[in-house]
Protein backbone atom coordinates (compact mmCIF):
# COMPACT_ATOMS: atom_id res chain seq x y z
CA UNK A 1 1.56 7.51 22.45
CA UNK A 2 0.92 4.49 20.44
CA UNK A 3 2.24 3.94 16.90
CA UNK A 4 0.25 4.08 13.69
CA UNK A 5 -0.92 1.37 11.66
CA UNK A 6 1.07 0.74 8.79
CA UNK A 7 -1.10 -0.22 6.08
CA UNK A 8 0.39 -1.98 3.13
CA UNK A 9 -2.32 -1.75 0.16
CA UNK A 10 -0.94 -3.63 -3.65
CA UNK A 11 -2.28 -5.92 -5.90
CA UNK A 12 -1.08 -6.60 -10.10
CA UNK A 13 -1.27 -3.52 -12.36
CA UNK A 14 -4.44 -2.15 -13.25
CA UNK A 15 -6.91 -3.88 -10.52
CA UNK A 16 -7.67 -0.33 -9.12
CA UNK A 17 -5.22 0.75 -6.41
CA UNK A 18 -5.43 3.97 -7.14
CA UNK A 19 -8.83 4.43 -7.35
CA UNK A 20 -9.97 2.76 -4.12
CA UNK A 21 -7.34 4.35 -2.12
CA UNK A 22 -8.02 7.82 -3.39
CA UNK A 23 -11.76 6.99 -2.26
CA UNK A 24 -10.39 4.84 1.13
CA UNK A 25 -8.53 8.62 1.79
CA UNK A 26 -11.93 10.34 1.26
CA UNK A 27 -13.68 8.31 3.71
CA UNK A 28 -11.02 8.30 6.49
CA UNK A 29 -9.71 11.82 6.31
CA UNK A 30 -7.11 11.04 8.82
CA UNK A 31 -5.62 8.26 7.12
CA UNK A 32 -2.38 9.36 5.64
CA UNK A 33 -1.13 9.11 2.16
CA UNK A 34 2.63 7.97 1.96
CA UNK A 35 3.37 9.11 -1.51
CA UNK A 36 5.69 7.13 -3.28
CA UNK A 37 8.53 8.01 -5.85
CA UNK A 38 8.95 6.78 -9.19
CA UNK A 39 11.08 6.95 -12.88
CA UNK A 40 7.72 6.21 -14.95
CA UNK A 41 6.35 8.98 -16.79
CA UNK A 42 3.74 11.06 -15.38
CA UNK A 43 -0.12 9.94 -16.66
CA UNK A 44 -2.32 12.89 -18.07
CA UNK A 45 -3.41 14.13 -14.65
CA UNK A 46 -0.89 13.29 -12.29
CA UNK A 47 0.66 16.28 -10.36
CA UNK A 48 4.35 15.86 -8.92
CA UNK A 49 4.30 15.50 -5.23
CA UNK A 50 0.51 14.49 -5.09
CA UNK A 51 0.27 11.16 -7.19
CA UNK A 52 4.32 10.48 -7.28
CA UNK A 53 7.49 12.21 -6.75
CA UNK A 54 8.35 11.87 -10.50
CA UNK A 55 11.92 11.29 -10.86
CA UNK A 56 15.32 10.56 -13.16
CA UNK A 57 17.40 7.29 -12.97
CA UNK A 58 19.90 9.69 -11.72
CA UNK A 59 17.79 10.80 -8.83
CA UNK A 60 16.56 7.68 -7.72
CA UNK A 61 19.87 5.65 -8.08
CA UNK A 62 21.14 8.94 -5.36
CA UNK A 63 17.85 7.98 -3.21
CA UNK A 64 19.13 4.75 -3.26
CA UNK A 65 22.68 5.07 -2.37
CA UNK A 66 21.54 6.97 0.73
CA UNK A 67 19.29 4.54 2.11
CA UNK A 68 16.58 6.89 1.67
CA UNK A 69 14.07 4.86 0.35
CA UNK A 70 12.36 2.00 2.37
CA UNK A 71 11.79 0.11 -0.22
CA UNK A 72 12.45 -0.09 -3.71
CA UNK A 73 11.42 -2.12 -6.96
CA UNK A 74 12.13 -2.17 -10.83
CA UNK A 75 9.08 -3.04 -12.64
CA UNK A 76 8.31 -3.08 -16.28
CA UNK A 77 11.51 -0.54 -16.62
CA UNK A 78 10.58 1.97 -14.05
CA UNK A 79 11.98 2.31 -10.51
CA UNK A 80 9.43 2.80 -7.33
CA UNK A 81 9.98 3.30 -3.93
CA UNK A 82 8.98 4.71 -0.71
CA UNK A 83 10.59 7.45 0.96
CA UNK A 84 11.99 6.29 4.46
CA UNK A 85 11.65 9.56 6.35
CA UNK A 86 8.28 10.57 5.91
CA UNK A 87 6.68 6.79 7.22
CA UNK A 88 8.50 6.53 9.77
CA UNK A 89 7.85 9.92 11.67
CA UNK A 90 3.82 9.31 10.44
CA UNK A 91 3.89 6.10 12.14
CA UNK A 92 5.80 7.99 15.51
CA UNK A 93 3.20 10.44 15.92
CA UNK A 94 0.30 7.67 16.09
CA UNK A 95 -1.48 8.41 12.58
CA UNK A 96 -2.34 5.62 10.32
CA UNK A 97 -0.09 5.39 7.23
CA UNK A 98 -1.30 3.79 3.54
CA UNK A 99 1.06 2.76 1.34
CA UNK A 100 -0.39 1.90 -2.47
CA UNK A 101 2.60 0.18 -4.02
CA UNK A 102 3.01 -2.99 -6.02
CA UNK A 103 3.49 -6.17 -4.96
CA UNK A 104 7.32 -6.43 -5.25
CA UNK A 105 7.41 -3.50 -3.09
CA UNK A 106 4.94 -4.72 -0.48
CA UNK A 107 6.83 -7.99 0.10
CA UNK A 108 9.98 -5.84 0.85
CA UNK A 109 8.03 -3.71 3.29
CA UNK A 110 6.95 -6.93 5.36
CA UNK A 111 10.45 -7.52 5.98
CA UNK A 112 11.13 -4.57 7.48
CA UNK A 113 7.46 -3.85 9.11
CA UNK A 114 6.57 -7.25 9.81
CA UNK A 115 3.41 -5.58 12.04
CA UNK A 116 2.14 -3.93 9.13
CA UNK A 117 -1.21 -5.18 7.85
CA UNK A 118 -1.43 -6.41 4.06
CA UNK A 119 -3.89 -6.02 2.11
CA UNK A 120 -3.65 -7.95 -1.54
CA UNK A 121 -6.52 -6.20 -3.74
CA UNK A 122 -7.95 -8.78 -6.29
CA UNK A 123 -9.72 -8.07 -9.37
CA UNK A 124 -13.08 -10.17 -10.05
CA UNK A 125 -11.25 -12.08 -12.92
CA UNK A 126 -8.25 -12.00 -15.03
CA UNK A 127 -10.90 -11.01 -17.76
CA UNK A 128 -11.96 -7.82 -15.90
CA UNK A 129 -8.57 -7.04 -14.89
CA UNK A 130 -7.12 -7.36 -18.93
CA UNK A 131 -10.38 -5.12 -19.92
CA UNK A 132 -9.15 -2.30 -17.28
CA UNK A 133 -5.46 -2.51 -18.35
CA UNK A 134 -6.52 -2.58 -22.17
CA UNK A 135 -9.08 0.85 -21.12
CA UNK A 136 -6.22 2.76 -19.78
CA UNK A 137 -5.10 3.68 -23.72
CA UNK A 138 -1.82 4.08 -22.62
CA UNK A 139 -0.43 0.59 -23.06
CA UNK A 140 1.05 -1.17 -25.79
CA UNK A 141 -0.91 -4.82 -26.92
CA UNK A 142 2.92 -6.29 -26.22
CA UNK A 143 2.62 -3.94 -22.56
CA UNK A 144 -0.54 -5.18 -21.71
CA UNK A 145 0.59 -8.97 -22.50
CA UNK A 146 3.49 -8.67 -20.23
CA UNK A 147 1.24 -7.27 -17.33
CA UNK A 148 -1.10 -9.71 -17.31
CA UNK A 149 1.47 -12.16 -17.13
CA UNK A 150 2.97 -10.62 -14.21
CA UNK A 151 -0.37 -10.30 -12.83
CA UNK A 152 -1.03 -14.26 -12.49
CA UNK A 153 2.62 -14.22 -10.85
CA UNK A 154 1.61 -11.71 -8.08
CA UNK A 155 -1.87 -13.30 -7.34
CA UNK A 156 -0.17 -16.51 -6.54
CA UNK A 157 1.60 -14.66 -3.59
CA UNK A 158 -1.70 -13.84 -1.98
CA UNK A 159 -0.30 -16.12 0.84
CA UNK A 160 2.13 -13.37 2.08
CA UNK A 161 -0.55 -10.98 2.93
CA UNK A 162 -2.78 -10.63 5.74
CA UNK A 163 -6.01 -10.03 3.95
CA UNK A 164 -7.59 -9.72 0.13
CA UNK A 165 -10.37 -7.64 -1.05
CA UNK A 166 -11.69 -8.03 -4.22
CA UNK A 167 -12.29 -4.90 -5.95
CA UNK A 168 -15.75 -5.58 -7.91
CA UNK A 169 -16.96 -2.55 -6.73
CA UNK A 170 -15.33 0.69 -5.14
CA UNK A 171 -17.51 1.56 -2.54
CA UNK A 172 -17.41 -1.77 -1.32
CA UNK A 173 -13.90 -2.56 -1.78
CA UNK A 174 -13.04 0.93 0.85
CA UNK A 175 -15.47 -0.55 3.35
CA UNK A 176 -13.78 -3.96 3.88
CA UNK A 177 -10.74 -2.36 4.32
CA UNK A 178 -11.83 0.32 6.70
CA UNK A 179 -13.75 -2.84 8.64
CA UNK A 180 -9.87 -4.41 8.35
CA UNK A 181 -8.58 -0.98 9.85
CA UNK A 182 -11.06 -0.47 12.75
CA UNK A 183 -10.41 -4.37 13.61
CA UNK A 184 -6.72 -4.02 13.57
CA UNK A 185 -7.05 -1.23 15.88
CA UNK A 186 -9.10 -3.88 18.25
CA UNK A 187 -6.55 -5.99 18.55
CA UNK A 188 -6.34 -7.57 21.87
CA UNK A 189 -2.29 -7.75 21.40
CA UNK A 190 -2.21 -4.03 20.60
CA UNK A 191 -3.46 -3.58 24.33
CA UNK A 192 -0.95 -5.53 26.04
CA UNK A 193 1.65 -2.67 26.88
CA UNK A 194 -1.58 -0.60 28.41
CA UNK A 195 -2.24 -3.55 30.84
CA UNK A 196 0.99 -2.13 33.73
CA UNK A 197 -0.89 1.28 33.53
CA UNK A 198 -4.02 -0.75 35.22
CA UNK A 199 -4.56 -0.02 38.83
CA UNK A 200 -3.58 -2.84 41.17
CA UNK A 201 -6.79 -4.38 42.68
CA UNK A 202 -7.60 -3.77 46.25
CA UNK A 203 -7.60 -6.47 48.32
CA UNK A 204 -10.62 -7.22 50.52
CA UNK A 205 -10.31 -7.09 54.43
């Protein structure tokens, strides 16, 4: 059975990776979520387990110590990771697996799943991407300053990922990447290890 594509979605806070990959899952029903863990506080909405495995310094330090996490990343005081286990058996049994993390977390990922395809998700413009941060409500005007700076960081490490998408519009955005999925899948490399199942051609009289 062939492995599962290991798809590695981020981009900076606040350009929309939640959205498009909530919609991406939608459209591709058998593309599987990898839900990640976090310290952050839950967001009016979120459910445990569905968004985020919502936990204490104290539980994700433990996560840590046992290797149990394949990657992990502080950012703007909060700890995220991705649970090991769960990927890894996903990717085994030949389904497709989508990670949504951020960009610290993505780079980590490539070390260890250098065959994983990554896509950077850009907003239109710095302006747009502010505006969305600021419509949240949540954030502080010191909160939102910080993430925008960190935002012009990431973006300048589009050259570690495989492909970018810019997410002016949702709809759109999920169709380039499905495109990106269905090519992956085409491949001529990912064919190679099929080619000693061939029959051998029969030689002419």
């Amino acid at each position: 059975m062939d492995k599962g594509l290991l798809i590695v979605l981020s981009g900076p806070s606040g350009v929309g990776k939640g959205t498009v990959c909530s919609v991406l899952r939608e459209k591709m029903p058998d593309l599987v979520y990898s839900v990640s863990a976090t310290t952050r506080t839950p967001r009016q909405g979120e459910i445990d387990g569905v968004n985020y495995f919502f936990k204490s310094r104290e539980q994700f330090q433990d996560m840590i110590a046992r290797d149990a996490l394949l990657e992990h990343a502080e950012y703007v005081g909060n700890y995220y990771g991705t649970p090991r286990d769960f990927v890894e058996r996903t990717l085994a049994s030949g389904k497709d697996v989508i990670l949504e993390i951020e960009v610290q977390g993505a780079l980590k990922v490539k070390e260890k799943f250098p065959e994983g395809v990554f896509v950077f998700l850009m907003p239109p413009s710095l302006d747009e991407l502010k505006q969305r941060i600021t419509g949240r409500g949540t954030e502080t005007q010191d909160t939102i300053n910080h993430r925008m700076t960190v935002a012009v960081e990431e973006i300048n490490l589009l050259g570690h990922y495989d492909y970018a998408v810019v997410n002016d519009e949702i709809d759109a955005a999920c169709h380039r990447i499905q495109s990106i999925i269905v090519a992956e899948h085409c491949r001529g490399d990912r064919y190679l290890s099929h080619l000693a199942e061939l029959p051998t051609p029969i030689e002419k009289a």
